[in-house]
N, C-alpha and C. Protein backbone atom coordinates (compact mmCIF):
# COMPACT_ATOMS: atom_id res chain seq x y z
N UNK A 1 6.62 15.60 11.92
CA UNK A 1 6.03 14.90 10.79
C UNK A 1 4.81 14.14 11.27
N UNK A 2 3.51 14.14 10.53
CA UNK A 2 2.82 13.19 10.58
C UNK A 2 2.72 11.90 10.86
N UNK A 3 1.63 11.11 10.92
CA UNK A 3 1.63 9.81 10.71
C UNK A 3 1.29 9.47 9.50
N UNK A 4 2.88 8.58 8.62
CA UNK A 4 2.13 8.29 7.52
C UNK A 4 1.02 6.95 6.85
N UNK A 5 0.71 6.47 7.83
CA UNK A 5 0.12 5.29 7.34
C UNK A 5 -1.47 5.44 7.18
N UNK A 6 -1.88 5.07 5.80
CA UNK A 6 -2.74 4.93 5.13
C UNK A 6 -4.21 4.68 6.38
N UNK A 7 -5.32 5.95 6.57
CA UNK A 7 -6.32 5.55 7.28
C UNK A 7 -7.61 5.59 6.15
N UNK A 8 -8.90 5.12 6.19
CA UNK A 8 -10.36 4.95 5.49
C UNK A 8 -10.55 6.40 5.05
N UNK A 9 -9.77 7.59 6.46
CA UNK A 9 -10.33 8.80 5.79
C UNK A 9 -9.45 9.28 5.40
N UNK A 10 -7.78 9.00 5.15
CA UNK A 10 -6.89 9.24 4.32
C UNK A 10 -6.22 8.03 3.68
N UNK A 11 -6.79 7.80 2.60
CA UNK A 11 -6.74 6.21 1.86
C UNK A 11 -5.19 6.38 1.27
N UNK A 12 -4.37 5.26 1.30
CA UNK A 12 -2.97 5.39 0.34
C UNK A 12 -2.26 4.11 0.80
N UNK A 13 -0.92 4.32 -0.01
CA UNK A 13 -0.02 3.70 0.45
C UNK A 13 0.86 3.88 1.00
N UNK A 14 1.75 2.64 2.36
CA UNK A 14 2.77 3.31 2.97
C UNK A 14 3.43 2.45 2.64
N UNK A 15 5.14 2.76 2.14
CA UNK A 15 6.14 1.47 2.54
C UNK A 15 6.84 2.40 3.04
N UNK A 16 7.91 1.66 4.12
CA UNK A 16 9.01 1.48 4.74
C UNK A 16 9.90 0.58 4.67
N UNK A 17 11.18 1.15 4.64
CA UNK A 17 12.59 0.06 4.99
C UNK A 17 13.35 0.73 6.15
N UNK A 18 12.98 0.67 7.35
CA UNK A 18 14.13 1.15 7.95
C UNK A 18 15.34 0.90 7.62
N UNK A 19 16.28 0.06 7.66
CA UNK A 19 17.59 -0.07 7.34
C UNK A 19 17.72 -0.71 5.96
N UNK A 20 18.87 -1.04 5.29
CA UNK A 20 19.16 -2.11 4.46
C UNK A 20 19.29 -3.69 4.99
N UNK A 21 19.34 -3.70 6.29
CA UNK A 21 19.45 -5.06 6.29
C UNK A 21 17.67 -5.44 7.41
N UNK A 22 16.90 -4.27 7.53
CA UNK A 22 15.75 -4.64 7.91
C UNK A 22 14.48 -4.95 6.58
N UNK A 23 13.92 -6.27 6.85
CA UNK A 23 12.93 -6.15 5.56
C UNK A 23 11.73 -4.99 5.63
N UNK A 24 11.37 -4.77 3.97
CA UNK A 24 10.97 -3.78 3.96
C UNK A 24 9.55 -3.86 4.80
N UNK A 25 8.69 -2.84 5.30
CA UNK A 25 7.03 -3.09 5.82
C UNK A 25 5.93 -2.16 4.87
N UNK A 26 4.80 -2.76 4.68
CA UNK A 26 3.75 -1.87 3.99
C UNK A 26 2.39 -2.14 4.30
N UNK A 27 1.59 -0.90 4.15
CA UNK A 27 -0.25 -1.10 4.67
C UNK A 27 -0.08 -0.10 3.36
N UNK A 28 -1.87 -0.56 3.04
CA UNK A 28 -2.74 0.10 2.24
C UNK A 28 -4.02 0.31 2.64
N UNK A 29 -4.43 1.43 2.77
CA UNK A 29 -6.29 2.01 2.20
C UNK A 29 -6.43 2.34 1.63
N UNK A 30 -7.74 1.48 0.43
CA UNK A 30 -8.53 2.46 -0.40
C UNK A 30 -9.50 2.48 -0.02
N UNK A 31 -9.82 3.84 -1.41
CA UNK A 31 -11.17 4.54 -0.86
C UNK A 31 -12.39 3.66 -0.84
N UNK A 32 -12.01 2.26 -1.59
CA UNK A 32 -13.22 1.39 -2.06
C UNK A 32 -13.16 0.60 -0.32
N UNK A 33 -12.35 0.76 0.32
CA UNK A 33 -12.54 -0.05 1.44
C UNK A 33 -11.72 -1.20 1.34
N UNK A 34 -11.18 -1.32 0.82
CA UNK A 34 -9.82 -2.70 0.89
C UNK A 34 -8.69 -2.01 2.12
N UNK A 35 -8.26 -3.44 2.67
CA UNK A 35 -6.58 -3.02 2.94
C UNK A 35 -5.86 -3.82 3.37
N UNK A 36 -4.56 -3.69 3.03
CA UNK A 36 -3.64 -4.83 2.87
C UNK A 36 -2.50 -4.24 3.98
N UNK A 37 -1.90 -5.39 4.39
CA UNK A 37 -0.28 -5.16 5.24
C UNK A 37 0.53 -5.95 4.55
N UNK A 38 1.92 -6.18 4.51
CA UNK A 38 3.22 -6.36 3.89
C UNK A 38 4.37 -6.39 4.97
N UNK A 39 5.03 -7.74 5.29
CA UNK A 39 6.38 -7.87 5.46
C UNK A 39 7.10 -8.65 4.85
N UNK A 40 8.50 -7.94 4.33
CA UNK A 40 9.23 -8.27 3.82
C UNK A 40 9.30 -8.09 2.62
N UNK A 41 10.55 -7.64 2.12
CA UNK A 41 10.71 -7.18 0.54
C UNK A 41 9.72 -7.68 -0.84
N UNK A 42 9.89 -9.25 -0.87
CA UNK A 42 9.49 -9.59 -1.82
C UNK A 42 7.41 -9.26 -1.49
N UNK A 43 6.68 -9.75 -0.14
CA UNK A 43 5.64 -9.60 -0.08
C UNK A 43 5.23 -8.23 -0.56
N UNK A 44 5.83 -7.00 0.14
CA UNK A 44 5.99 -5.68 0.11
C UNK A 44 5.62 -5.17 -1.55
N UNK A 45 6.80 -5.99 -2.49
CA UNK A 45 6.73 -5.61 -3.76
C UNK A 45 5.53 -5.83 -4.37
N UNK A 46 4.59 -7.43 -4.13
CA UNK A 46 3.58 -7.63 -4.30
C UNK A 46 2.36 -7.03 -4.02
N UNK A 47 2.28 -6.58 -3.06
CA UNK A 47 1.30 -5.40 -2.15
C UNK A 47 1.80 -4.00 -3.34
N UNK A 48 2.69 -3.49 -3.65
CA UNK A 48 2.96 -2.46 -4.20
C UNK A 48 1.95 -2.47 -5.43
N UNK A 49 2.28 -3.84 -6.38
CA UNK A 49 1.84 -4.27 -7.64
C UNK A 49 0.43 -4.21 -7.75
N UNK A 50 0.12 -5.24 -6.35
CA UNK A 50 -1.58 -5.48 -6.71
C UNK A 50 -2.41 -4.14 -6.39
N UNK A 51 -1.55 -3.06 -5.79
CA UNK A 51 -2.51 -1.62 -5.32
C UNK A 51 -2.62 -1.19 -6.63
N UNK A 52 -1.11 -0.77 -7.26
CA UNK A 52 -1.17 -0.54 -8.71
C UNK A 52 -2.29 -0.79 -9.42
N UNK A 53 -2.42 -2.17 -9.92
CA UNK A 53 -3.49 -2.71 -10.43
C UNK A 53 -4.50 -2.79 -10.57
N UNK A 54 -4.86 -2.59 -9.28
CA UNK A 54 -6.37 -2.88 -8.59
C UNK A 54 -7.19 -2.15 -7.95
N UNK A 55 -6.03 -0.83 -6.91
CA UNK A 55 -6.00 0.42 -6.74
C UNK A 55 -6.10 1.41 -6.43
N UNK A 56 -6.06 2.18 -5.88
CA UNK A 56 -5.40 3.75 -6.05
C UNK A 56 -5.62 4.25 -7.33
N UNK A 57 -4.44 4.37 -8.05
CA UNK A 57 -4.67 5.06 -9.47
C UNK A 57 -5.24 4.02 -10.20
N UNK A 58 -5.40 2.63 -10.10
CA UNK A 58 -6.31 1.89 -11.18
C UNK A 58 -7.84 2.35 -11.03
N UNK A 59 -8.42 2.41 -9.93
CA UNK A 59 -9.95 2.76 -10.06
C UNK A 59 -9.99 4.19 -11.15
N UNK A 60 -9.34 4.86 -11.46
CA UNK A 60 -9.34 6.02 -12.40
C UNK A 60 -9.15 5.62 -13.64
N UNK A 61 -8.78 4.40 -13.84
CA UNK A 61 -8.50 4.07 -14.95
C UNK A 61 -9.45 2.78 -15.11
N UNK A 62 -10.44 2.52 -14.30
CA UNK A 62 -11.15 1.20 -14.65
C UNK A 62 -10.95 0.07 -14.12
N UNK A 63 -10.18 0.34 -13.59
CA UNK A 63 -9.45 -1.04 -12.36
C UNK A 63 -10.56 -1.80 -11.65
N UNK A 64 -10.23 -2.65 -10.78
CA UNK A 64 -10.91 -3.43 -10.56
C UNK A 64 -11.49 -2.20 -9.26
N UNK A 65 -12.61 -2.59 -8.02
CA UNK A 65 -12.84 -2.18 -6.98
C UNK A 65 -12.63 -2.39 -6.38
C-alpha cells in the first residue's frame, strides 16, 4: 500500500485511528495551498468539518480558498 497522507502534488485528506483506545490523527492538503494536522478525536472532527467547508469539495461549490 501506498503512503496515504495528503502531499501539494496529491492534495486530500487523511484520518487515522489506530486502535479504539488510541486518539484519532489527521493532515490535510489543498490544492489552494492550505494544510492542517489533527490530534485527537474531538480536534480531528474539527479538521474534518473545516476541510468540508472550506475545502476540498467546498472550492467546487464556492467555498472559501
Amino acid at each position: 500500500m501506498s503512503d496515504l497522507n495528503p502531499t501539494p502534488s496529491s492534495p486530500g485528506l487523511h484520518v487515522s485511528k489506530p486502535s479504539p483506545s488510541e486518539p484519532a490523527i489527521a493532515s490535510a492538503v489543498c490544492h489552494c495551498g492550505a494544510t492542517a494536522t489533527a490530534e485527537g478525536d474531538a480536534q480531528v472532527g474539527a479538521l474534518v468539518a473545516g476541510w468540508n467547508t472550506n475545502h476540498g469539495p467546498a472550492h467546487s461549490r464556492g467555498g472559501a480558498a
